[in-house]
N, C-alpha and C. Protein backbone atom coordinates (compact mmCIF):
# COMPACT_ATOMS: atom_id res chain seq x y z
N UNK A 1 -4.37 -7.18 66.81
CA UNK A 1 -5.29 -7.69 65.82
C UNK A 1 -4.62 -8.72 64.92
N UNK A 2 -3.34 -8.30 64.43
CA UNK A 2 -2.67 -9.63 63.77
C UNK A 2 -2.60 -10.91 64.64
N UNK A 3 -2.08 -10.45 65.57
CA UNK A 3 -1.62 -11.62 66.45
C UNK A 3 -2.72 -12.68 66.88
N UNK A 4 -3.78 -12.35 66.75
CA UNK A 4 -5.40 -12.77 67.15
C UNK A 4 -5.53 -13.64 65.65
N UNK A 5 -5.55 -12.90 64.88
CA UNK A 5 -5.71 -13.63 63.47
C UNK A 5 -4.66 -14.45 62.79
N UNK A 6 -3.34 -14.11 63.22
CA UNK A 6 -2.34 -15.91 63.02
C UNK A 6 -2.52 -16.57 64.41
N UNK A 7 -3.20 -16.38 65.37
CA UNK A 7 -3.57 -17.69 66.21
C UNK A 7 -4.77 -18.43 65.17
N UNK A 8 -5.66 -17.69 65.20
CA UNK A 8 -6.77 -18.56 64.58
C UNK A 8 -6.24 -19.02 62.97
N UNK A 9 -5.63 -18.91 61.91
CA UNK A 9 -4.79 -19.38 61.30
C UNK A 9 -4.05 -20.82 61.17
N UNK A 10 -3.14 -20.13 62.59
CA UNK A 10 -2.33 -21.88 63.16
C UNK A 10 -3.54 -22.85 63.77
N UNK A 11 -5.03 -21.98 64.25
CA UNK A 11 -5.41 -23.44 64.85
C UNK A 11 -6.68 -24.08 63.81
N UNK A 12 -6.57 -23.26 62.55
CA UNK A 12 -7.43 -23.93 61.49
C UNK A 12 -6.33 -24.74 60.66
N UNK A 13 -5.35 -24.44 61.03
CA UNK A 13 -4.50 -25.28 59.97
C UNK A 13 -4.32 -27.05 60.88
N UNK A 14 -4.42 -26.74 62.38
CA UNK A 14 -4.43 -27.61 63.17
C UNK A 14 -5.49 -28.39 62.82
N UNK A 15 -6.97 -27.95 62.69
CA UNK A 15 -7.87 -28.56 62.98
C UNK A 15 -8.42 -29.35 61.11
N UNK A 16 -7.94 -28.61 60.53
CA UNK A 16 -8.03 -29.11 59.10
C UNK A 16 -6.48 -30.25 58.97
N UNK A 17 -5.65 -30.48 59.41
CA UNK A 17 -4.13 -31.44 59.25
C UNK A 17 -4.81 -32.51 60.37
N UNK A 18 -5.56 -32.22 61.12
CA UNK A 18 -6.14 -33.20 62.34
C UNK A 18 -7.08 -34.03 61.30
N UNK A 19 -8.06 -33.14 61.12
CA UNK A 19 -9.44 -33.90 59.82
C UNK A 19 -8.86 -34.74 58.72
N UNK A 20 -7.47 -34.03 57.90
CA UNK A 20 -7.33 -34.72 57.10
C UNK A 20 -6.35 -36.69 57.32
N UNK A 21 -5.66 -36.12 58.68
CA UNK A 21 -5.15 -37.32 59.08
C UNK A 21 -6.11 -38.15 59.25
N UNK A 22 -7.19 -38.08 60.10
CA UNK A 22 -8.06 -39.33 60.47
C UNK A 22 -9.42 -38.85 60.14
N UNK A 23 -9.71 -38.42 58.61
CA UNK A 23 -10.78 -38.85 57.93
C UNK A 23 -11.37 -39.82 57.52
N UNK A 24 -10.21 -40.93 57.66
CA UNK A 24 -11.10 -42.35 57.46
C UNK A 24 -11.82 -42.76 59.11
N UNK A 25 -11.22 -42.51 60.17
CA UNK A 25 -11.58 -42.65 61.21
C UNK A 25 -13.06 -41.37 61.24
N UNK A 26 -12.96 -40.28 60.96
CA UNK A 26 -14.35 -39.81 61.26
C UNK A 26 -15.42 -40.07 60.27
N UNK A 27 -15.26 -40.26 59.32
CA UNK A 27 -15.76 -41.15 58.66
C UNK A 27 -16.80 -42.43 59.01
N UNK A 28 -16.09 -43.34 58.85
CA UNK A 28 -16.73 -44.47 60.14
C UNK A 28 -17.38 -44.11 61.46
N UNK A 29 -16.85 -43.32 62.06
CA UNK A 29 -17.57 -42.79 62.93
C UNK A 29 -19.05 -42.47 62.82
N UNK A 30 -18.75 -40.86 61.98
CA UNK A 30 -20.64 -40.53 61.30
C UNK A 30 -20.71 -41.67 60.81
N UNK A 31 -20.35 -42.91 60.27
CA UNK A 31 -21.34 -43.60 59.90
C UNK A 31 -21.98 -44.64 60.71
N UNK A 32 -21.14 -45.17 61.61
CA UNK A 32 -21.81 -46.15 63.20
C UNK A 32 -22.65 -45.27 63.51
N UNK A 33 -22.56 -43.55 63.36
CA UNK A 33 -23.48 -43.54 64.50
C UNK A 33 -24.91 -42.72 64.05
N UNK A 34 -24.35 -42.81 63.35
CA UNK A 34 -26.20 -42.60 62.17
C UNK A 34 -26.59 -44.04 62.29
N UNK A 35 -25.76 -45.46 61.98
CA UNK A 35 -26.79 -46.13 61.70
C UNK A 35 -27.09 -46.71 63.34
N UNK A 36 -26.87 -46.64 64.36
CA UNK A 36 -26.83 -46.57 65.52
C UNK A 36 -28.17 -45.55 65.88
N UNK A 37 -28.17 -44.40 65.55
CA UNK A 37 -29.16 -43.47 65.65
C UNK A 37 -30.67 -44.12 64.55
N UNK A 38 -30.53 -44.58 63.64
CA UNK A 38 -31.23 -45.44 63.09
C UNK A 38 -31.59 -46.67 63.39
N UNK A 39 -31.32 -47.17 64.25
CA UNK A 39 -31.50 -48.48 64.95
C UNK A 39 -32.69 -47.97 65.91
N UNK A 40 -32.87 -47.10 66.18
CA UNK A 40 -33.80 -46.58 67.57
C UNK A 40 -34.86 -46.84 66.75
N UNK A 41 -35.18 -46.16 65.76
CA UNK A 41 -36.68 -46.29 64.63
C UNK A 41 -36.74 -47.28 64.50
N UNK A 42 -36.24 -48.61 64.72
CA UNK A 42 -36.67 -49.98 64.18
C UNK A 42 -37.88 -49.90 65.18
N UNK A 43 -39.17 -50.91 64.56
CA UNK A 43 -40.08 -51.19 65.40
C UNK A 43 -39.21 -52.25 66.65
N UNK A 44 -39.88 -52.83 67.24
CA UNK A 44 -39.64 -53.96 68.74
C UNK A 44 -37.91 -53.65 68.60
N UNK A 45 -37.18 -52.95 68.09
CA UNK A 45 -35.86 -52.85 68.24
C UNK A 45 -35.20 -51.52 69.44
N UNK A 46 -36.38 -50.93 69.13
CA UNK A 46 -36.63 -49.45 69.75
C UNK A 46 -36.81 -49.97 71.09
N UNK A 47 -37.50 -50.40 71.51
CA UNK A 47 -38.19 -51.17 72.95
C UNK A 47 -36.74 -51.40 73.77
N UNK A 48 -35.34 -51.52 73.01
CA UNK A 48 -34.35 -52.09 73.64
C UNK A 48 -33.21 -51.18 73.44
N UNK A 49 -33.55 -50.71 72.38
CA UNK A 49 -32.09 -49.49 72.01
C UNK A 49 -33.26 -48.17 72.32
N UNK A 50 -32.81 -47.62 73.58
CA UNK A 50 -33.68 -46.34 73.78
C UNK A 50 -32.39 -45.25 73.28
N UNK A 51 -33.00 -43.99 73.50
CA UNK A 51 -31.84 -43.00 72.42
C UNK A 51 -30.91 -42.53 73.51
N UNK A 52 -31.17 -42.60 74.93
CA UNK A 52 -29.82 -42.46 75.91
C UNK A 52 -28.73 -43.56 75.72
N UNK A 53 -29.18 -44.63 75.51
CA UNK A 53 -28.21 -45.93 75.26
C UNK A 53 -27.97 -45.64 73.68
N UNK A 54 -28.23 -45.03 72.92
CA UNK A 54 -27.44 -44.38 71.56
C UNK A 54 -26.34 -43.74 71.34
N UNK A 55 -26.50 -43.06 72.52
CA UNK A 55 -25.78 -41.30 73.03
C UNK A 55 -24.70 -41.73 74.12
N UNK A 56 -24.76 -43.02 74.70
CA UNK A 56 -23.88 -44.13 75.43
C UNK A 56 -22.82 -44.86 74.26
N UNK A 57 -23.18 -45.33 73.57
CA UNK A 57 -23.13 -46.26 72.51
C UNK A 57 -21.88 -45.02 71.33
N UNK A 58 -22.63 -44.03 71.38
CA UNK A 58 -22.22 -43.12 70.53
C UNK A 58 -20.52 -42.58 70.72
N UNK A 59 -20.75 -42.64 72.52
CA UNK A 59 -19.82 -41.65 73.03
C UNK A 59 -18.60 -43.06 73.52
N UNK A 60 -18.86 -43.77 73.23
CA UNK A 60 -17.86 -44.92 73.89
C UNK A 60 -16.86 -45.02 72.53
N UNK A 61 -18.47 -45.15 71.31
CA UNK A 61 -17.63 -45.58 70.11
C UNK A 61 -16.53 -44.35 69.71
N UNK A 62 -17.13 -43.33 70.24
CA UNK A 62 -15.83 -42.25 69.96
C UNK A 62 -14.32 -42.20 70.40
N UNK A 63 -14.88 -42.63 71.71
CA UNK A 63 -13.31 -43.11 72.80
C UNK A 63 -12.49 -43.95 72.65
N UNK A 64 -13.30 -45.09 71.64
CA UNK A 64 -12.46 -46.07 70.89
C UNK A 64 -11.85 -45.80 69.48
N UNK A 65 -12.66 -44.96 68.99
CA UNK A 65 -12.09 -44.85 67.51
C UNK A 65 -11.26 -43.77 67.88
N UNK A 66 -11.50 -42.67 68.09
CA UNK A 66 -10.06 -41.47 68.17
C UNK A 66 -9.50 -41.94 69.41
N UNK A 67 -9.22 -42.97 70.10
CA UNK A 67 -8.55 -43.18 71.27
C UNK A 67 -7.58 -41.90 71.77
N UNK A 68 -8.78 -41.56 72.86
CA UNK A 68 -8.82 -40.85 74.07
C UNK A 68 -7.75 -41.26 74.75
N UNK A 69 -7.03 -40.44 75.52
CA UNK A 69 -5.77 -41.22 76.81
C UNK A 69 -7.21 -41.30 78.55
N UNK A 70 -6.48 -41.95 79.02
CA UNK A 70 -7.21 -42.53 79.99
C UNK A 70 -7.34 -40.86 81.03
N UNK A 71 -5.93 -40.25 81.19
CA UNK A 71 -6.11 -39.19 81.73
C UNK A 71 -7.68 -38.26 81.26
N UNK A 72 -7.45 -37.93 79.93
CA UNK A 72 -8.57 -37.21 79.34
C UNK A 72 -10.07 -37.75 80.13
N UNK A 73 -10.23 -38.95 79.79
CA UNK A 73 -11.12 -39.58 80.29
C UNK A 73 -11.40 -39.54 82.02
N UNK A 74 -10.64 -39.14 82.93
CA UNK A 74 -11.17 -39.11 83.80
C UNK A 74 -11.08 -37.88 84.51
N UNK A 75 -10.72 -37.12 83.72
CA UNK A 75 -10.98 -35.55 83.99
C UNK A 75 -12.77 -35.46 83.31
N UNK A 76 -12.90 -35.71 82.35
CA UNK A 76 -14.28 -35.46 81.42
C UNK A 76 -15.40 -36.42 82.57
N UNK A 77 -14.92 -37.35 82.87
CA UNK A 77 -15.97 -38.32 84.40
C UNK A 77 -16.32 -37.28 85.67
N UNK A 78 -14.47 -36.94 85.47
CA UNK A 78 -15.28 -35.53 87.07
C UNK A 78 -16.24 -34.19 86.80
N UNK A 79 -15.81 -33.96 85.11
CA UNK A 79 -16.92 -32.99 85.01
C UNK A 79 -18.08 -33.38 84.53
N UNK A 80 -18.59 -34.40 84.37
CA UNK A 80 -19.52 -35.01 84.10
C UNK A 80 -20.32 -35.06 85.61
N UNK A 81 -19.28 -35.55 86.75
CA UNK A 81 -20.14 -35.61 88.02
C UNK A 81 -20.26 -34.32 88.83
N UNK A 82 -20.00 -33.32 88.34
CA UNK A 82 -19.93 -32.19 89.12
C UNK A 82 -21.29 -31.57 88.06
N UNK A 83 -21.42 -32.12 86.55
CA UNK A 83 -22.33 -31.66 86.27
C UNK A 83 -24.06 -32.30 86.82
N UNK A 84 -23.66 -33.52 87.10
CA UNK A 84 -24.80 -34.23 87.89
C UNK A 84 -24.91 -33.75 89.18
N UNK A 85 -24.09 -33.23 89.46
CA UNK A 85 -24.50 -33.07 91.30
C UNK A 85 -25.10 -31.86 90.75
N UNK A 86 -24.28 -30.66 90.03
CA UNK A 86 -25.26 -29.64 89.87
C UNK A 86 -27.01 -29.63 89.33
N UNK A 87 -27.02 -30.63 88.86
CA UNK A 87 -28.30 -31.17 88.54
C UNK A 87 -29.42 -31.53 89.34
N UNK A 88 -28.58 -32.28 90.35
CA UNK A 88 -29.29 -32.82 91.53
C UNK A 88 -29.53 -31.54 92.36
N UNK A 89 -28.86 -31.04 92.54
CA UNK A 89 -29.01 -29.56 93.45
C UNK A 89 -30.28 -28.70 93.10
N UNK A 90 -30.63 -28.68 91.51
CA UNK A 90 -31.41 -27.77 90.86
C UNK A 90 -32.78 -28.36 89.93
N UNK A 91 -32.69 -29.76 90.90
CA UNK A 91 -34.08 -30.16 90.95
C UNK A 91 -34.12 -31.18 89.49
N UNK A 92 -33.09 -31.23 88.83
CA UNK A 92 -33.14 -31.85 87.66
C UNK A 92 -32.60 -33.17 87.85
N UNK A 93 -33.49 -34.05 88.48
CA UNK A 93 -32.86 -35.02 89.25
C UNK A 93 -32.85 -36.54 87.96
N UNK A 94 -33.53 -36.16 87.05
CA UNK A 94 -33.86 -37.29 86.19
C UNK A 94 -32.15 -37.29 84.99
N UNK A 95 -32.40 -36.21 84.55
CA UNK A 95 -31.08 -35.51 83.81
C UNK A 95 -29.97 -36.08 84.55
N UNK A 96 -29.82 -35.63 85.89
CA UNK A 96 -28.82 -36.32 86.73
C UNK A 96 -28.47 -37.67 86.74
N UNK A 97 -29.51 -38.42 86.73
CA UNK A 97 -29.40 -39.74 86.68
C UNK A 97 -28.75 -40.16 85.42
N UNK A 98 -29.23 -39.66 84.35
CA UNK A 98 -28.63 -40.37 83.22
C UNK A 98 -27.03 -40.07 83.06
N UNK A 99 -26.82 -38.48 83.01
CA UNK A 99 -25.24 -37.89 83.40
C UNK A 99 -24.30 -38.89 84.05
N UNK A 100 -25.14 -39.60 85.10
CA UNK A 100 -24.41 -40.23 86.49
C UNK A 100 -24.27 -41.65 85.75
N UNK A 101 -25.38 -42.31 84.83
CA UNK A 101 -25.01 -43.40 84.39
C UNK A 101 -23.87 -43.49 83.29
N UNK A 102 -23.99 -42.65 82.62
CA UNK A 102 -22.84 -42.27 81.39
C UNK A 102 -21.41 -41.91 82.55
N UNK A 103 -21.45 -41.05 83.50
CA UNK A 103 -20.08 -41.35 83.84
C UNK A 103 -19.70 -42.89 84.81
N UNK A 104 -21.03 -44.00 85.33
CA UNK A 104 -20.53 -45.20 85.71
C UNK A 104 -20.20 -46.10 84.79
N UNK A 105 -20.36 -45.63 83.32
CA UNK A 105 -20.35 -46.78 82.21
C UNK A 105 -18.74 -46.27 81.89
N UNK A 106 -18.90 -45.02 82.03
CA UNK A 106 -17.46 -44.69 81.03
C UNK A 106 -15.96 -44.87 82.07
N UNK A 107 -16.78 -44.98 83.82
CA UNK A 107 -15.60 -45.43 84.86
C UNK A 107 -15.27 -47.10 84.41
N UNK A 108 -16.23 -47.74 84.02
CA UNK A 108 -15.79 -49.02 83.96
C UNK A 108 -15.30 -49.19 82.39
N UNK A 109 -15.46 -48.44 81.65
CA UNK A 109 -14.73 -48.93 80.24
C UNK A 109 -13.06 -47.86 80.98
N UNK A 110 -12.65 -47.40 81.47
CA UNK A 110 -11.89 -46.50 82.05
C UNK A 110 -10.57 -47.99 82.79
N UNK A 111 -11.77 -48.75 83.88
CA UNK A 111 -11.00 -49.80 84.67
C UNK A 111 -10.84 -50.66 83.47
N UNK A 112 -11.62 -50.97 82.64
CA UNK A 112 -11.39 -51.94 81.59
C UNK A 112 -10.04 -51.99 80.68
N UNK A 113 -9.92 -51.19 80.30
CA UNK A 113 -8.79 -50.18 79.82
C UNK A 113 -6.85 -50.04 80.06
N UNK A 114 -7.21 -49.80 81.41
CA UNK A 114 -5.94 -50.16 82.26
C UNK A 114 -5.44 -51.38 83.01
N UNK A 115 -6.73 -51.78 82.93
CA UNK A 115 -6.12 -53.54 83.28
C UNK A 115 -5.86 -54.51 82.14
N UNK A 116 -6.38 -53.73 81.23
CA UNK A 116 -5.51 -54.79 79.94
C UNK A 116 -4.79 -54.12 79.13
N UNK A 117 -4.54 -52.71 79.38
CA UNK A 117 -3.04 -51.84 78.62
C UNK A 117 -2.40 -52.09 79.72
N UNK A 118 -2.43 -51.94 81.03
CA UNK A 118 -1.65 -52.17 82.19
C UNK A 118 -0.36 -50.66 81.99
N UNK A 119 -1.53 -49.72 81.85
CA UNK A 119 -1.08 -48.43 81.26
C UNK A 119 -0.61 -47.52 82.92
């Protein structure tokens, strides 16, 4: 029972020394992506920013601001496509599609990435 309760301890002290380092970074963050999420309600603006391309938009800007390692990123692509195939399997073929576009957008910001870190 101790030992359970200084893990969770060390990993609130982790996750609060994490927050306080790059609070200006999450910060900015919630705020692109509220006003990003607010961009959808514009009238004739909406017509072009639909809320999957928000949730695209959202999840890229994250990968850039807490910069993700490329590894991370293409482990999270394979479970992304294993979650689309399971999709496809179980009739949820629309869901799938979008899953499948979010991991072809995030393969090419992925190639984008390593050809100009040359990582």
């Amino acid at each position: 029972m101790i030992k359970i309760k200084k893990i969770f301890l060390t990993k609130e002290k982790n996750v609060l020394g994490w927050f306080f380092n790059n609070r200006t970074r999450v910060f900015l963050f919630l705020a692109v992506s509220i006003l990003l999420w607010l961009t959808s309600f514009i009238p004739y603006l909406n017509l072009i920013i639909s809320p999957s391309l928000v949730y695209f938009l959202v999840a890229i800007f994250a990968v850039i601001t807490f910069i993700v390692s490329l590894r991370d990123l293409v482990i999270f692509c394979l479970l992304l496509f294993v979650l689309a195939l399971l999709l496809t399997l179980i009739g949820a073929v629309e869901s799938a599609e979008v899953v499948s576009n979010f991991v072809y957008f995030i393969l090419i910001y992925i190639t984008i990435k390593f050809i100009f870190n040359e990582a």
